[in-house]
Protein backbone atom coordinates (compact mmCIF):
# COMPACT_ATOMS: atom_id res chain seq x y z
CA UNK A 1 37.15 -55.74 111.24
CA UNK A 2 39.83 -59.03 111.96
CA UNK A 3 43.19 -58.23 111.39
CA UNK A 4 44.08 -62.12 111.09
CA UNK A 5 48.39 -61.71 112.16
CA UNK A 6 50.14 -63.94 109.08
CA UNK A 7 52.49 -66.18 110.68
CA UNK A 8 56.04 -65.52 108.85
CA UNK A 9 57.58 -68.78 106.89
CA UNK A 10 60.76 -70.08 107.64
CA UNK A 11 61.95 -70.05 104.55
CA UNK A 12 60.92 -66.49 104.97
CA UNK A 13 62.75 -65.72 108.18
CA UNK A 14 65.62 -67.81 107.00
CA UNK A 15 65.69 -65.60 103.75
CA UNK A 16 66.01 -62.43 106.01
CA UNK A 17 67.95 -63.38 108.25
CA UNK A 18 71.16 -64.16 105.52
CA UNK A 19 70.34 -61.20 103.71
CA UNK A 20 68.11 -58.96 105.60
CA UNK A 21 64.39 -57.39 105.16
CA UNK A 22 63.09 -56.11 102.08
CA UNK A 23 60.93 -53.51 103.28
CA UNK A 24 57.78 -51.72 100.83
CA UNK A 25 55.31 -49.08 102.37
CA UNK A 26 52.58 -50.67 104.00
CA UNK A 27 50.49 -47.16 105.18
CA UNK A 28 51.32 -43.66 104.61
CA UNK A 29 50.12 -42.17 108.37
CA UNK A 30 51.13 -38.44 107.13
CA UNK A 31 53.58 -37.32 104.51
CA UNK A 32 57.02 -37.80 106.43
CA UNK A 33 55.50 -40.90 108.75
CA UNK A 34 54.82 -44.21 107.04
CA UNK A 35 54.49 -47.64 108.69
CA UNK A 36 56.22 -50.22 106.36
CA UNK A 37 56.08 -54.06 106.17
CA UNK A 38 58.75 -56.85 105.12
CA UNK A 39 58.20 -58.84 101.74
CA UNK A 40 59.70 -61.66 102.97
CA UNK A 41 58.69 -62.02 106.89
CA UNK A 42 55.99 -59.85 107.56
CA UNK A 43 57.83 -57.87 110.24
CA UNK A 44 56.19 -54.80 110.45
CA UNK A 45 57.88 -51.55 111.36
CA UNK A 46 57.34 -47.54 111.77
CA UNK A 47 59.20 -44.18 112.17
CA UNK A 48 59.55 -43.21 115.77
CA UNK A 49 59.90 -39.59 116.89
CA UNK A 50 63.31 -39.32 116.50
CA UNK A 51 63.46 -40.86 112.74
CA UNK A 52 64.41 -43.83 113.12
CA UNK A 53 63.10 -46.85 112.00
CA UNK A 54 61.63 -49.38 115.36
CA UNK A 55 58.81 -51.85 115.87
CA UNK A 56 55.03 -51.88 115.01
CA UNK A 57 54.26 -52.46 118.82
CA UNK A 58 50.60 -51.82 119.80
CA UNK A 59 51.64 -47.89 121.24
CA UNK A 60 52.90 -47.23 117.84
CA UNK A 61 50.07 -48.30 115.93
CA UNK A 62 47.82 -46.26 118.72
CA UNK A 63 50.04 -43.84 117.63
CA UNK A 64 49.88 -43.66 113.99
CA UNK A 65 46.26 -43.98 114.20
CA UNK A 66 45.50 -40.51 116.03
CA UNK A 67 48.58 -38.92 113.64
CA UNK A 68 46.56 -39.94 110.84
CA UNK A 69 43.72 -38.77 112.61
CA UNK A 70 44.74 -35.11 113.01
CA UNK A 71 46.68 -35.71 110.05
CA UNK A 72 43.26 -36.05 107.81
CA UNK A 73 41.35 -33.29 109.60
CA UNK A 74 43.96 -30.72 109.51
CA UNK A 75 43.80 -31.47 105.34
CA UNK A 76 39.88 -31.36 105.43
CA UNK A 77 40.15 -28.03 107.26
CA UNK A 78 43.08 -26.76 104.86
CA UNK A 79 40.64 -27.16 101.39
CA UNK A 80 37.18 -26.13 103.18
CA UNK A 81 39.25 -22.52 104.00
CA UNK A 82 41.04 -23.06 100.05
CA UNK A 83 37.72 -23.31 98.45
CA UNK A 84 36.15 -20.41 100.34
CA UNK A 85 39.15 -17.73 100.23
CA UNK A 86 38.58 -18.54 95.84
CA UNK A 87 35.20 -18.63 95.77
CA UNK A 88 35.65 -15.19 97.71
CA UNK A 89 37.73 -13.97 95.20
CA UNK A 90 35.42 -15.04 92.35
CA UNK A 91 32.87 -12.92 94.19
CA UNK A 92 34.63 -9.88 94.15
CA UNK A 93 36.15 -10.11 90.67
């Protein structure tokens, strides 16, 4: 899988630079962390422990990737024990 890195325009750069980034979700890692990208530059960026907005460096993105890890599992784990405690219920009805 190539991740090929766009190279940011100037007019781009320029454009952010007067007025600043236009940022849009790019990933949702887990419901309060989301990594988000610029419209206009391509300047990626993510929520750091402390809630504040900082750099996509390659530890963050390490980062994200084992959040969303656990993040995913813990949900898979969540609906397997959902879908036994009903069909439980169903059972005993």
């Amino acid at each position: 899988m190539n991740n090929v890195q766009q190279k940011p325009s100037l007019k781009g750069r320029l454009y952010c630079s007067v007025f600043g980034h236009n940022f849009s979700v790019s990933k949702k890692v887990t419901y309060h962390i989301k990594e988000y990208k610029c419209c206009h530059c391509k300047k990626e960026m993510t929520i750091n422990s402390k809630g504040y907005l900082t750099d996509l460096t390659p530890k963050y993105k390490e980062i994200n990737s084992v959040l969303e890890r656990i993040h995913q599992n813990k949900l898979t784990r969540y609906s397997n024990s959902q879908m036994i405690q009903s069909s439980v219920l169903k059972m005993t009805s």
